[in-house]
Protein backbone atom coordinates (compact mmCIF):
# COMPACT_ATOMS: atom_id res chain seq x y z
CA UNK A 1 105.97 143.80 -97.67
CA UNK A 2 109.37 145.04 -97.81
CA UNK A 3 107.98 148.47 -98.80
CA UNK A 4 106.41 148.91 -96.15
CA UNK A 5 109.02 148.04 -93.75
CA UNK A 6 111.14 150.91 -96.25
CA UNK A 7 108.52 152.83 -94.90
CA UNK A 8 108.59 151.96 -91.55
CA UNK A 9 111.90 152.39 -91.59
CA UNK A 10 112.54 156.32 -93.10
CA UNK A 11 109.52 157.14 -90.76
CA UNK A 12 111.76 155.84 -87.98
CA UNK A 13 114.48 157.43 -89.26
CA UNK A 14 112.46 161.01 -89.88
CA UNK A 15 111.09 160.64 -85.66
CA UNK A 16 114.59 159.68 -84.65
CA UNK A 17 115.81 163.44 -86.87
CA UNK A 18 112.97 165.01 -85.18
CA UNK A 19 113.54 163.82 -81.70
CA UNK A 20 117.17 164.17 -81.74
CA UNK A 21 117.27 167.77 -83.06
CA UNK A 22 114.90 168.66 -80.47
CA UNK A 23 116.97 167.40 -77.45
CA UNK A 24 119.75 168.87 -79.21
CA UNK A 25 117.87 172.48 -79.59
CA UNK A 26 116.92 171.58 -75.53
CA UNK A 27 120.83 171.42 -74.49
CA UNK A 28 122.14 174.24 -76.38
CA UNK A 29 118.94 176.57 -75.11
CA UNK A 30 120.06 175.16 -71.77
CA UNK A 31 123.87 176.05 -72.56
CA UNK A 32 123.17 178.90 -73.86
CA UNK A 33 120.74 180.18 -70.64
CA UNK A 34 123.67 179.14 -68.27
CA UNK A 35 126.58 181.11 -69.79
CA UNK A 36 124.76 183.64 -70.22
CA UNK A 37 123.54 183.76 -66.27
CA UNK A 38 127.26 183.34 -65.86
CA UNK A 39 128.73 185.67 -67.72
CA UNK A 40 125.99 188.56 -66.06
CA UNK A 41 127.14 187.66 -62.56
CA UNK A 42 130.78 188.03 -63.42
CA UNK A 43 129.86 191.03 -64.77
CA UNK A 44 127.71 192.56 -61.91
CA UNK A 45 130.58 190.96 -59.54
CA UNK A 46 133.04 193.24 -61.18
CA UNK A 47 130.87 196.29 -61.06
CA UNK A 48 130.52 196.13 -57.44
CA UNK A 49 134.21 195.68 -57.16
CA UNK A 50 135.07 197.99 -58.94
CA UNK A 51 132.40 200.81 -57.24
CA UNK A 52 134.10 199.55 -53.99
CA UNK A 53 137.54 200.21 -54.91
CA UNK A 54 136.35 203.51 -56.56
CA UNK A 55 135.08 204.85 -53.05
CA UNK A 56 138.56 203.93 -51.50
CA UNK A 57 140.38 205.55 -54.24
CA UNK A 58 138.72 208.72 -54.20
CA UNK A 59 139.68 209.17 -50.27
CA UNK A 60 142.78 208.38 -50.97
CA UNK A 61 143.27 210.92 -54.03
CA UNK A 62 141.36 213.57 -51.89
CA UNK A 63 144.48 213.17 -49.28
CA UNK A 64 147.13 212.80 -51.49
CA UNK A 65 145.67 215.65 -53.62
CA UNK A 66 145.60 218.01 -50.57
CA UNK A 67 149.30 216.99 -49.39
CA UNK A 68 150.54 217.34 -52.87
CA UNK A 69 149.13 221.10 -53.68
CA UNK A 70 150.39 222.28 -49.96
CA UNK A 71 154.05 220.47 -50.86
CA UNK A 72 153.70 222.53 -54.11
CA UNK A 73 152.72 225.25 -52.98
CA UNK A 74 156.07 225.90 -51.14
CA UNK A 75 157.70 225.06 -54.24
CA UNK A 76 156.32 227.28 -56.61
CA UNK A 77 155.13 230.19 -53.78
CA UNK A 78 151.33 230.11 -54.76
CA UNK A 79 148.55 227.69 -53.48
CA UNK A 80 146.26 228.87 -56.24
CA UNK A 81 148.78 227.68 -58.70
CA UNK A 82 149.86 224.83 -56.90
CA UNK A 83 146.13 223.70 -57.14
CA UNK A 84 145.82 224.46 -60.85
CA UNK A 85 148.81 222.23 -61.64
CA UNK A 86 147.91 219.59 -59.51
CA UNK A 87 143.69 219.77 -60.59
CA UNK A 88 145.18 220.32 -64.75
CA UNK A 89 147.46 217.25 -64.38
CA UNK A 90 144.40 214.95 -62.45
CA UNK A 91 142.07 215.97 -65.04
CA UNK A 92 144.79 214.42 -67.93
CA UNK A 93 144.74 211.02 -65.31
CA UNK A 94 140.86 210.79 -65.17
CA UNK A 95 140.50 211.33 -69.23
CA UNK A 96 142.64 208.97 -69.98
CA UNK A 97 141.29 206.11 -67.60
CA UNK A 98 137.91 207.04 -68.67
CA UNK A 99 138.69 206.54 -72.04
CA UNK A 100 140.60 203.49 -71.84
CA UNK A 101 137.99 201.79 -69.43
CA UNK A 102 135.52 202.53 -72.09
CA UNK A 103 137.36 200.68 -74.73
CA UNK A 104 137.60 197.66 -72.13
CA UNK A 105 134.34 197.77 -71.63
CA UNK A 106 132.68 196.09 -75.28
CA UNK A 107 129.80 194.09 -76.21
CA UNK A 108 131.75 191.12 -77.05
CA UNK A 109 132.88 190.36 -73.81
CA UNK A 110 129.01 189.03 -73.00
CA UNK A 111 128.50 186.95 -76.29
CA UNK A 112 128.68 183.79 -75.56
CA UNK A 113 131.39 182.19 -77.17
CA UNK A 114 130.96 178.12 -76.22
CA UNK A 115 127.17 178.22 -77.25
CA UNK A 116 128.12 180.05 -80.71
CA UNK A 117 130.90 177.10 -80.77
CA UNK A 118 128.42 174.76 -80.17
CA UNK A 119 126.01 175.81 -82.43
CA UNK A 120 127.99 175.49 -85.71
CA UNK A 121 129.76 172.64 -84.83
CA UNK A 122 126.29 170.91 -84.18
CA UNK A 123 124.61 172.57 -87.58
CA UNK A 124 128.10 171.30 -89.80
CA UNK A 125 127.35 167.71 -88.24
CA UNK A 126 123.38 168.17 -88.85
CA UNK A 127 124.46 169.45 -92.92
CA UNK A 128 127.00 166.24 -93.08
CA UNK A 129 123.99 164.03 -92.03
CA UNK A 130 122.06 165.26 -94.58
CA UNK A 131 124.13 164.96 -97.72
């Protein structure tokens, strides 16, 4: 008889494994599906502000462009060369924001971080059960 209730017993104890690591596997999917919906709506938030300022700066830079090769111009007695200095030194500003908002913009920023967290804390705790 007691056998059997052994039995019983490790069955219970598989089904309760079973059932357990499925809800688990159910929360971190879940988890995992809402930072990631998070972290893409940041992301497209930021893009539009960022397209937004971008239309404001490039007035602005088309005035302040104009006013600084006519200022220049009177310094250095030639509006061609006034705008080649002023276009040359623009060109330097754009490269180097281009190239350092490339290098802000990585991959890593959209892995999610609390879900991989998650996940090996939950598969160390799963391994510790099972020894």
């Amino acid at each position: 008889m007691q056998q059997g209730n052994g039995n019983q017993t490790i069955q219970g104890l598989v089904g309760e494994a079973l059932r357990e690591s499925t809800d688990l596997a159910q929360k971190e999917f879940t988890l995992f599906r809402t930072e990631v919906t998070q972290n893409i709506k940041t992301l497209f938030l930021g893009l539009a502000l960022v397209v937004v300022a971008a239309i404001f700066a490039i007035a602005a830079v088309m005035l302040l462009t104009e006013s600084l090769v006519e200022w220049l111009a009177t310094v250095v007695d030639s509006e061609a060369l006034a705008a080649l200095i002023v276009g040359g030194v623009l060109a330097l500003i754009a490269i180097g924001l281009g190239l350092w908002g490339r290098s802000a913009m990585t991959s890593s920023s959209l892995t999610p971080q609390r879900t991989m967290r998650s996940l090996k804390r939950d598969a160390e705790v799963l391994s510790e059960r099972g020894t």
